[in-house]
Protein backbone atom coordinates (compact mmCIF):
# COMPACT_ATOMS: atom_id res chain seq x y z
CA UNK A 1 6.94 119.07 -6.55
CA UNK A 2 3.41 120.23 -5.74
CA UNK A 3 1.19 122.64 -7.72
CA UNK A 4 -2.30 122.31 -8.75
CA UNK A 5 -1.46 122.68 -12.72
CA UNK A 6 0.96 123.11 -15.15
CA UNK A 7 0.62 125.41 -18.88
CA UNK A 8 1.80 127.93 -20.95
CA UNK A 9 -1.20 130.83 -20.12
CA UNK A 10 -1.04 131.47 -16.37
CA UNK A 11 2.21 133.29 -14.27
CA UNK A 12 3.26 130.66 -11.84
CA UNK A 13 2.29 128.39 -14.16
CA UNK A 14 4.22 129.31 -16.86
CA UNK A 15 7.01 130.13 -15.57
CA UNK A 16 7.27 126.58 -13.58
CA UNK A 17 6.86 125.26 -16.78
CA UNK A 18 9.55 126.98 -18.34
CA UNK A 19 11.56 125.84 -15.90
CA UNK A 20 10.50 122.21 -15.82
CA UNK A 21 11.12 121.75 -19.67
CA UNK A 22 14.92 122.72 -18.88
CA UNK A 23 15.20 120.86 -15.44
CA UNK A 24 18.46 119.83 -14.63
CA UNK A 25 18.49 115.46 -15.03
CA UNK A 26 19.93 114.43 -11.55
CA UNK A 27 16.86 115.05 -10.11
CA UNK A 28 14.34 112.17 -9.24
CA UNK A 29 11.52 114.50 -10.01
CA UNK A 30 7.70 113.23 -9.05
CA UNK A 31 5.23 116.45 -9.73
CA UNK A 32 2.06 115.85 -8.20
CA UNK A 33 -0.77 118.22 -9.86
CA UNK A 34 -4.36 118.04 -10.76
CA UNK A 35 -4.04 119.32 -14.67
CA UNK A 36 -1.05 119.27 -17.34
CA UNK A 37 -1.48 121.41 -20.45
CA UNK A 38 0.66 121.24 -23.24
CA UNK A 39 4.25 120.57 -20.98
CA UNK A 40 6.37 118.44 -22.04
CA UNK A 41 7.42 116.36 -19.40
CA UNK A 42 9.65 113.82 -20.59
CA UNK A 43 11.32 111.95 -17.59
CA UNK A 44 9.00 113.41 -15.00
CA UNK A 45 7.27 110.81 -12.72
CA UNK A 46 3.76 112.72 -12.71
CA UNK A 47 0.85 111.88 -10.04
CA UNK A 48 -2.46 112.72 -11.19
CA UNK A 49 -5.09 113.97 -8.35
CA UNK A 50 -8.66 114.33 -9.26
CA UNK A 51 -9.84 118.16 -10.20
CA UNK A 52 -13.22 118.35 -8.95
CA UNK A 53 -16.00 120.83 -9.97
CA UNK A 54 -16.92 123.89 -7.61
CA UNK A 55 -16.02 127.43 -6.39
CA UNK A 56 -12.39 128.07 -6.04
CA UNK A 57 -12.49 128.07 -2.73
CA UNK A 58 -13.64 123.98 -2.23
CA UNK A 59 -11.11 123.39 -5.20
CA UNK A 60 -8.33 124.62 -2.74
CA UNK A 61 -9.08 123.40 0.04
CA UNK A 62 -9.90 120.39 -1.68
CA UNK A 63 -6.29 120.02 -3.28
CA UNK A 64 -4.20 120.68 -0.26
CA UNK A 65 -5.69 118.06 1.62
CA UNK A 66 -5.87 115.31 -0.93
CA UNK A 67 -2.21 116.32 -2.48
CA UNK A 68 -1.42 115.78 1.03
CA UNK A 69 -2.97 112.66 1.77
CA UNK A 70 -1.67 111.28 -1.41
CA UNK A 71 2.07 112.30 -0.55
CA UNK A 72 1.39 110.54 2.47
CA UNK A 73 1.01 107.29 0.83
CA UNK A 74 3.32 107.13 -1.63
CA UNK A 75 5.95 108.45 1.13
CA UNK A 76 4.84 104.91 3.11
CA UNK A 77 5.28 103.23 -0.12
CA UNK A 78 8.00 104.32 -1.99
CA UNK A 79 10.41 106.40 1.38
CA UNK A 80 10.09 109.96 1.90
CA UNK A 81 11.68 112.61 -0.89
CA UNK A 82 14.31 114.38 0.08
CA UNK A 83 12.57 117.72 -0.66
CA UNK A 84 8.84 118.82 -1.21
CA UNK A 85 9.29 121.88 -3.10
CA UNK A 86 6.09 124.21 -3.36
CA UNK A 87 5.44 127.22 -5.74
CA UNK A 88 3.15 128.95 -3.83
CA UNK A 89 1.44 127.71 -0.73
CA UNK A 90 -0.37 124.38 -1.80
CA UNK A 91 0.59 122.77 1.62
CA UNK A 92 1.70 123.16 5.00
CA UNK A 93 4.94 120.80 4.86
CA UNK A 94 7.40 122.09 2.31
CA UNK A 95 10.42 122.02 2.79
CA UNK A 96 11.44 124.85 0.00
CA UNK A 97 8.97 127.64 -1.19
CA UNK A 98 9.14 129.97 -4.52
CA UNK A 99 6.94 133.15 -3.83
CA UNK A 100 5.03 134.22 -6.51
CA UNK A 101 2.64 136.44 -4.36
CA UNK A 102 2.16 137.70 -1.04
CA UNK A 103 -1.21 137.07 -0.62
CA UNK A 104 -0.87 139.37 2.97
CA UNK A 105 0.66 142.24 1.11
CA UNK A 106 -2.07 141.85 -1.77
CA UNK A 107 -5.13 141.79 0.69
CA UNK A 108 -3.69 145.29 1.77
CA UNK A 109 -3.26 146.51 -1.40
CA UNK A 110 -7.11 145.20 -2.22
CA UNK A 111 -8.68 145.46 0.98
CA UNK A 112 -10.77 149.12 0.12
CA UNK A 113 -11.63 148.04 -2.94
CA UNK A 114 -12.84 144.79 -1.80
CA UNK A 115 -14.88 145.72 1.46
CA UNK A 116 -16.22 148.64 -0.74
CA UNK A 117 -17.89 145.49 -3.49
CA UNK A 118 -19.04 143.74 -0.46
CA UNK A 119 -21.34 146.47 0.34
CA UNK A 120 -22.84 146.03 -3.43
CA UNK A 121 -25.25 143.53 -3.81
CA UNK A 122 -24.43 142.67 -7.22
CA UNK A 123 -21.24 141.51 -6.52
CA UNK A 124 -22.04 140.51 -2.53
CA UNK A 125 -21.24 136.74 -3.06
CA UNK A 126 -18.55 136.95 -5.16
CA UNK A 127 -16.84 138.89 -3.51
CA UNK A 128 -17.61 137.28 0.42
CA UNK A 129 -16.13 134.06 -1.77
CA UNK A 130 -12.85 136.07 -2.38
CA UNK A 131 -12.51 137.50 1.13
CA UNK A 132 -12.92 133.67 2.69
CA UNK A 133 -10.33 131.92 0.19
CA UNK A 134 -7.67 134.98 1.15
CA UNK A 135 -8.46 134.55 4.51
CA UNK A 136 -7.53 130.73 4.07
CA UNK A 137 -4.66 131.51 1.72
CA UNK A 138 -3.45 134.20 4.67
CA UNK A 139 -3.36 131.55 7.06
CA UNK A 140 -1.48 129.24 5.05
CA UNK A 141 0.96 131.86 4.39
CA UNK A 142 1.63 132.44 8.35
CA UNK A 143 2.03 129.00 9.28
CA UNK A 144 4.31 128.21 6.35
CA UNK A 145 6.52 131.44 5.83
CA UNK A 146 6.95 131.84 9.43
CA UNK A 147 8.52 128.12 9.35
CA UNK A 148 11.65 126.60 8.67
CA UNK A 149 11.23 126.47 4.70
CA UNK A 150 13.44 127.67 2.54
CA UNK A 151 11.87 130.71 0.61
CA UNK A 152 12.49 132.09 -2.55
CA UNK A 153 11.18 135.49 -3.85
CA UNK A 154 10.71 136.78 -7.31
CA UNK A 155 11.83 140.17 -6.51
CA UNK A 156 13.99 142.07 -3.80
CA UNK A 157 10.54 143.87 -2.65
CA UNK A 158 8.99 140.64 -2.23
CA UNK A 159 11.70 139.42 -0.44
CA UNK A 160 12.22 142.10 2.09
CA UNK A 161 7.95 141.81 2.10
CA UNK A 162 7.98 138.67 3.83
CA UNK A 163 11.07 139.17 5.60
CA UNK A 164 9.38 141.68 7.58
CA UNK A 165 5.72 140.27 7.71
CA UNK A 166 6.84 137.11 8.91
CA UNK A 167 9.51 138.29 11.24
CA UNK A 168 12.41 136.24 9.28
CA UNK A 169 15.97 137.25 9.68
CA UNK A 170 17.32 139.73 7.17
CA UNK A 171 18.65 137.86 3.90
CA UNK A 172 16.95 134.62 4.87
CA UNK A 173 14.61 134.92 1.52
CA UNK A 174 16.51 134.68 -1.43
CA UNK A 175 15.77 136.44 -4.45
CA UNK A 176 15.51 134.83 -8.03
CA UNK A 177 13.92 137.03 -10.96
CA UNK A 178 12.07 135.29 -13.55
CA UNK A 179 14.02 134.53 -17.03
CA UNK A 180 13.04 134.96 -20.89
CA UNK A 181 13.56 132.57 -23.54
CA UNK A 182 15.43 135.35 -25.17
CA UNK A 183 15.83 132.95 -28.69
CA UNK A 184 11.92 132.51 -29.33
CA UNK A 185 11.13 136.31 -28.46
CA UNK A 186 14.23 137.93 -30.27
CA UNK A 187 14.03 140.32 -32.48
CA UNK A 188 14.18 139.25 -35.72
CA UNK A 189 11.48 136.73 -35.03
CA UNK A 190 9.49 139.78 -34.12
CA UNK A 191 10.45 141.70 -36.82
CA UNK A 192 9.77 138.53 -39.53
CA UNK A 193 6.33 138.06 -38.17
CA UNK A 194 5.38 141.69 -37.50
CA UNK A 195 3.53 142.56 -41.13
CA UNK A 196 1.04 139.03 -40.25
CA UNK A 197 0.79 139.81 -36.48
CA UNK A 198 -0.29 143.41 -37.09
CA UNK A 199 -2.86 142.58 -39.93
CA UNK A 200 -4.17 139.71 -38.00
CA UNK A 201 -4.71 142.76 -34.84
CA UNK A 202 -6.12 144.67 -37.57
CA UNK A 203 -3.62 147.05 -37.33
CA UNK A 204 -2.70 149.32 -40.53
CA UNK A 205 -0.86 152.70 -40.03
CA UNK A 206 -2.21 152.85 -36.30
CA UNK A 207 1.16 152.66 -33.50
CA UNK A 208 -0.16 150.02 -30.86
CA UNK A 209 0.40 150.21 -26.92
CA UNK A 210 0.26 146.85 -25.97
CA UNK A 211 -0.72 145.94 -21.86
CA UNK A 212 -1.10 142.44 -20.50
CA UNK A 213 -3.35 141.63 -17.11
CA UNK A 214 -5.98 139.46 -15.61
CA UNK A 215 -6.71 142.26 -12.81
CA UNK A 216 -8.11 145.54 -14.12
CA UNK A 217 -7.04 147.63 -11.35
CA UNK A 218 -4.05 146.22 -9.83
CA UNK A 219 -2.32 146.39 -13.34
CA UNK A 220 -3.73 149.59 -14.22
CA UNK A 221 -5.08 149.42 -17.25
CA UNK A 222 -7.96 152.19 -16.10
CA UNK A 223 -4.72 154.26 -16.06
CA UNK A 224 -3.43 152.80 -19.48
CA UNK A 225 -7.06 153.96 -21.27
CA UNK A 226 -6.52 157.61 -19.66
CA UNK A 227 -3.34 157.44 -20.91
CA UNK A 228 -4.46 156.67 -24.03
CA UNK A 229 -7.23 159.65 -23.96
CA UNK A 230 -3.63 162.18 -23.87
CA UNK A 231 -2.23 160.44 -26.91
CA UNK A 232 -2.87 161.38 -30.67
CA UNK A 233 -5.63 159.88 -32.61
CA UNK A 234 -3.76 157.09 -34.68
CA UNK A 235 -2.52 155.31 -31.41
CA UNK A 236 -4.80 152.33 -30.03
CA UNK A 237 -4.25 150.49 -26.80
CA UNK A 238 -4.49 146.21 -27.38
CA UNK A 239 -4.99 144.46 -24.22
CA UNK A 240 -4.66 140.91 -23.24
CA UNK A 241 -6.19 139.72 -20.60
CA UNK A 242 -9.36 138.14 -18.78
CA UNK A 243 -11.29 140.15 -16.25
CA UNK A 244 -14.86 141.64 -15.84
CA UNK A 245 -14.44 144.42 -19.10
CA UNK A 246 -17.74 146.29 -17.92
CA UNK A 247 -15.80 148.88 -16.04
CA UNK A 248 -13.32 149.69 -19.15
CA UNK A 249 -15.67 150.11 -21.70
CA UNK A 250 -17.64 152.77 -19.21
CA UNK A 251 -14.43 154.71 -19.00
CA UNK A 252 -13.53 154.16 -22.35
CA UNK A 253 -16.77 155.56 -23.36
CA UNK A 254 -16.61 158.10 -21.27
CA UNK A 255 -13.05 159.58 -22.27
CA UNK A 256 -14.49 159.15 -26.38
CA UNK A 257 -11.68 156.18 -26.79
CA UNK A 258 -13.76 153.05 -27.32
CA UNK A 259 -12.80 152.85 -30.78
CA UNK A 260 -8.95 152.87 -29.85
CA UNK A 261 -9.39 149.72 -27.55
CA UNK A 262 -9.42 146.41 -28.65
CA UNK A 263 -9.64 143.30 -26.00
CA UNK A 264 -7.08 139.88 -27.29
CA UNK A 265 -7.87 136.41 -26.97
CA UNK A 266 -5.26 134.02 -25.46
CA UNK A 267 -2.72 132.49 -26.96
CA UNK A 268 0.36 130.34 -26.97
CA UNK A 269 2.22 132.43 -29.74
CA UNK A 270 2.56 135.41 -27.61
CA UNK A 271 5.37 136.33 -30.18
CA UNK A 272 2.33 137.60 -32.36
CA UNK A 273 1.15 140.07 -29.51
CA UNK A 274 5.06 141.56 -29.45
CA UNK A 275 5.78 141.94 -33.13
CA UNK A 276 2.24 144.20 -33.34
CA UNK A 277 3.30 146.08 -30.56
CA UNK A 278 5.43 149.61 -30.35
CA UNK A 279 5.29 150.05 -27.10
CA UNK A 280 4.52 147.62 -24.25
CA UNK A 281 3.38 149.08 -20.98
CA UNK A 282 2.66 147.83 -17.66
CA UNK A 283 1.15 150.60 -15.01
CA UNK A 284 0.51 148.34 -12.35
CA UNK A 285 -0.06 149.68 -8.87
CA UNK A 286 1.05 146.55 -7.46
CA UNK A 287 2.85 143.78 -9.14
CA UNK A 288 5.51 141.16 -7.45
CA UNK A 289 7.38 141.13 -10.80
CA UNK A 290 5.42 141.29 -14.33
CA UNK A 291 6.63 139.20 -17.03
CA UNK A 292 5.80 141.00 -20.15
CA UNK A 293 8.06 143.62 -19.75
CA UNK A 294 10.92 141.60 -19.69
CA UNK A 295 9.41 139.12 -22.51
CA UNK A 296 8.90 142.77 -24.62
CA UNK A 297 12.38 144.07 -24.40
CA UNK A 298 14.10 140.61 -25.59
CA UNK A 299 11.78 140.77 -28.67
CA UNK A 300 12.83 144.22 -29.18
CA UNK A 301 10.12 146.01 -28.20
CA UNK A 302 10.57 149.06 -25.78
CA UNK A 303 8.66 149.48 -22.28
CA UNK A 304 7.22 151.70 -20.14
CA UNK A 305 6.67 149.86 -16.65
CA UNK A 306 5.90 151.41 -13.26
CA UNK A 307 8.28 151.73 -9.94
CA UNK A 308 5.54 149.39 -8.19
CA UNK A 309 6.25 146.25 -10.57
CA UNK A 310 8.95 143.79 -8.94
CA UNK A 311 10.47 143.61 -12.95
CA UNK A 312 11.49 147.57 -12.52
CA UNK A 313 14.06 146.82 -10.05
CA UNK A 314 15.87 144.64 -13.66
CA UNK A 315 15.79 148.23 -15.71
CA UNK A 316 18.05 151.22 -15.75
CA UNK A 317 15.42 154.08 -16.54
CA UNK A 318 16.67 155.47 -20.09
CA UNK A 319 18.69 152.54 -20.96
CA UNK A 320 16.11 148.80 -20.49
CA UNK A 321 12.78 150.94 -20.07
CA UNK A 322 11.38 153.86 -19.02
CA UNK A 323 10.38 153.33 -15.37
CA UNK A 324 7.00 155.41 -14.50
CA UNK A 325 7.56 157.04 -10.92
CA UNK A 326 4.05 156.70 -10.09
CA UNK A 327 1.61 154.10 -11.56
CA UNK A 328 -1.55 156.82 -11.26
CA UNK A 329 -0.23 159.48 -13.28
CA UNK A 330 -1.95 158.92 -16.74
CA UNK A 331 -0.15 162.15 -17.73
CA UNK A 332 3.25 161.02 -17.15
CA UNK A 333 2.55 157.57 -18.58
CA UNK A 334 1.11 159.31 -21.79
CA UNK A 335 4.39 161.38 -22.06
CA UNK A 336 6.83 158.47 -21.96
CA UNK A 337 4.71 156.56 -24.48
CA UNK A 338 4.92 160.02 -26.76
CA UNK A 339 8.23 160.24 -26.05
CA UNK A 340 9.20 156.34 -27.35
CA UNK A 341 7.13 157.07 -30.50
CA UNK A 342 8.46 160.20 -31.37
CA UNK A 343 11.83 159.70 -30.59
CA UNK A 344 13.79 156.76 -32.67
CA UNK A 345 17.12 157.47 -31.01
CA UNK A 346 15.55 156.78 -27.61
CA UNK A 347 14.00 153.98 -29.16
CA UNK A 348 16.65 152.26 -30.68
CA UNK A 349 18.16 153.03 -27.16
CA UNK A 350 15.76 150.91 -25.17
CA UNK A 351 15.81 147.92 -27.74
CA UNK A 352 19.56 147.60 -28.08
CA UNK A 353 20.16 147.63 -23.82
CA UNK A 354 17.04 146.00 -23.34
CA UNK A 355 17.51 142.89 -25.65
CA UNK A 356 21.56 142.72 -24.18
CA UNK A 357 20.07 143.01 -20.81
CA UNK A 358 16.88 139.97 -21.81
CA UNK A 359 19.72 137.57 -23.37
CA UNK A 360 21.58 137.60 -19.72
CA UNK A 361 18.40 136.71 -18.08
CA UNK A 362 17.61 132.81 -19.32
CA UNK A 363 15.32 130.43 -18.03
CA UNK A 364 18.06 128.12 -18.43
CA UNK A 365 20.42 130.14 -15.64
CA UNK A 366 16.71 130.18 -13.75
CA UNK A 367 16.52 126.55 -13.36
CA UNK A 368 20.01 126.02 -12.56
CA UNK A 369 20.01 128.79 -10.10
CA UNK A 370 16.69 127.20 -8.75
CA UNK A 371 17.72 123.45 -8.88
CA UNK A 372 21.14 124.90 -6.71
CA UNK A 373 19.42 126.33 -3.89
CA UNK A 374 17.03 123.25 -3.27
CA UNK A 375 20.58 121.41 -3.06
CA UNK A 376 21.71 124.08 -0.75
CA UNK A 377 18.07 123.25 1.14
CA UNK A 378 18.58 119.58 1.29
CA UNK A 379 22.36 119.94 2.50
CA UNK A 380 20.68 122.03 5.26
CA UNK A 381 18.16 119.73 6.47
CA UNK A 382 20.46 116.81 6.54
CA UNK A 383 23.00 118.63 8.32
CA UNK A 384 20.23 119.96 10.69
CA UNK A 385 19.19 115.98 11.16
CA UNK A 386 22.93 114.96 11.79
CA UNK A 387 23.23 117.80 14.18
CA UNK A 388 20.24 116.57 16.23
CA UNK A 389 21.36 112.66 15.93
């Protein structure tokens, strides 16, 4: 297994490590990785590569070739694995792939906004840096999707994405959602710690609209403070995430809401950020799945998520969530908020189905399902090997 670190904070990361800590034992696992937060990762034969200092850019490049050359060696050593399983593209030879974005279909998404910060000299370097690593990334992408490795996407979009980008056949990528550890986000866990979580938010009779992201535009959270500009008084909007905040407090400002917003830290305990919540939205424009939502409705909380999150595809409008049509609309996204706080039928609605929906989806039926199709891969290249013999 090869990916350049392991925690509880990041996506990929995350949820690999969610999986890991329920990986099925019959496995002779050997994760090769630069950094290891917090995991536990008892049984796990783990190879440590140097992280070095530097732009993101040399730290990729960087990690690809040494995990590579490192793989190399211990492959003379100790006999080749049997699989080299990648999530995401960290090098050129796996044999089976989970895709947690599609760095091609992103750059399309990003590409106006990007060229249009290239023109700005404030953010000139910063942004040539970005444009050069997802040029890299995109090439990566070609030569390895395009291949014979076994690909895995975390939503039916995704899958049909790089289906069609990489000229696969139809059905070729197989589709595996993200789970929930439905027991440490239920509902009465929420519920116990919701009194502490909201005073330590410094929440007191406000309702809170919670939305998670690292990218201010592509999860929308311009769109979540307009929506919050259409909503009454007492509501505020908490948001968790880590991204250049200049550009939201200028809107914020602007639309006389600053005093509704209030920017999280990180933490472990994201229980704490659910049990202060009443509604959790996600407006992203563009989103291969989005795991709060999911995490949100097995603690009981309801959701408003848009069409263009890879998560919506889980939810029954009216019954899960309330799935927004179209990620720009603050309006509408206002009105289903209003509509979840001023309607306790509908809520109680969305967290009954939602939680019975959360408790199907586990990590541990994610790791099984996961740990099946690498068999399924390995069957395949040995039968490919036999057939050539």
């Amino acid at each position: 297994m090869v990916t350049p670190e392991l925690n509880w904070q990041g996506g990929t990361e995350r949820c690999l490590a969610e999986i890991l800590t329920r990986w099925p034992r019959d496995f002779d696992l050997r994760l090769y990785t630069m950094q290891v937060d917090a995991v536990d990762l008892e049984g796990v034969e783990i190879v440590k590569i140097p992280r070095p200092p530097g732009p993101h850019l040399f730290r990729y490049v960087w990690w690809v070739l040494s995990n590579t050359l490192v793989r190399r060696r211990d492959s003379r050593a100790l006999g080749p694995p049997d699989l080299v399983y990648s999530p995401g593209v960290n090098c050129l030879n796996a044999d089976f792939m989970t895709v947690h974005v599609v760095f091609a279909k992103h750059w399309d998404f990003v590409r106006k906004e990007t060229l249009r910060d290239l023109r700005r000299p404030a953010t000139f370097l910063r942004t040539l840096h970005r444009i050069i690593y997802w040029t890299v990334i995109k090439w990566m992408e070609r030569r390895v999707y395009s291949g014979p490795a076994g690909l895995v996407a975390i939503s039916g979009w995704d899958a049909r994405e790089i289906e069609r980008r990489f000229r696969r056949a139809k059905g070729s990528v197989s589709v595996l959602h993200h789970g929930v550890d439905s027991e440490a986000l239920s509902p009465e866990r929420a519920a116990e710690g919701r009194e502490r979580a909201r005073e330590r938010m410094g929440l007191a009779e406000q309702k809170a609209i919670f939305v998670f992201g690292n990218d201010y535009y592509r999860k929308g959270i311009d769109v979540a403070v307009r929506a919050l500009a259409r909503l009454q008084g007492d509501v505020v909007l908490l948001i968790r995430g880590s991204f250049d905040t200049s550009p939201l407090w200028a809107l914020a400002r602007r639309l006389g809401v600053s005093d509704r917003v209030r920017i999280l830290p990180p933490t472990e305990d994201v229980l704490t950020y659910y049990a202060s919540a009443d509604v959790v939205i996600a407006p992203s424009r563009e989103d291969s799945f989005s795991l709060p939502p999911l995490e949100a409705i097995a603690a009981g909380v309801p959701v408003v998520v848009s069409r263009l999150a890879g998560v919506s595809e889980m939810f029954e409008s009216g019954k899960h969530a309330l799935v927004l049509e179209n990620p720009e609309d603050a309006e509408d996204l206002a009105f289903q908020v209003r509509r979840i706080l001023e309607d306790p039928e509908l809520a109680k609605v969305l967290k009954h189905e939602g939680r019975a929906l959360a408790e199907l989806c586990t990590w541990e039926n994610n790791a099984n399902r996961t740990a099946d199709l690498m068999r399924d891969r390995i069957a395949e290249m040995a039968q490919t090997v036999s057939g050539s013999d």
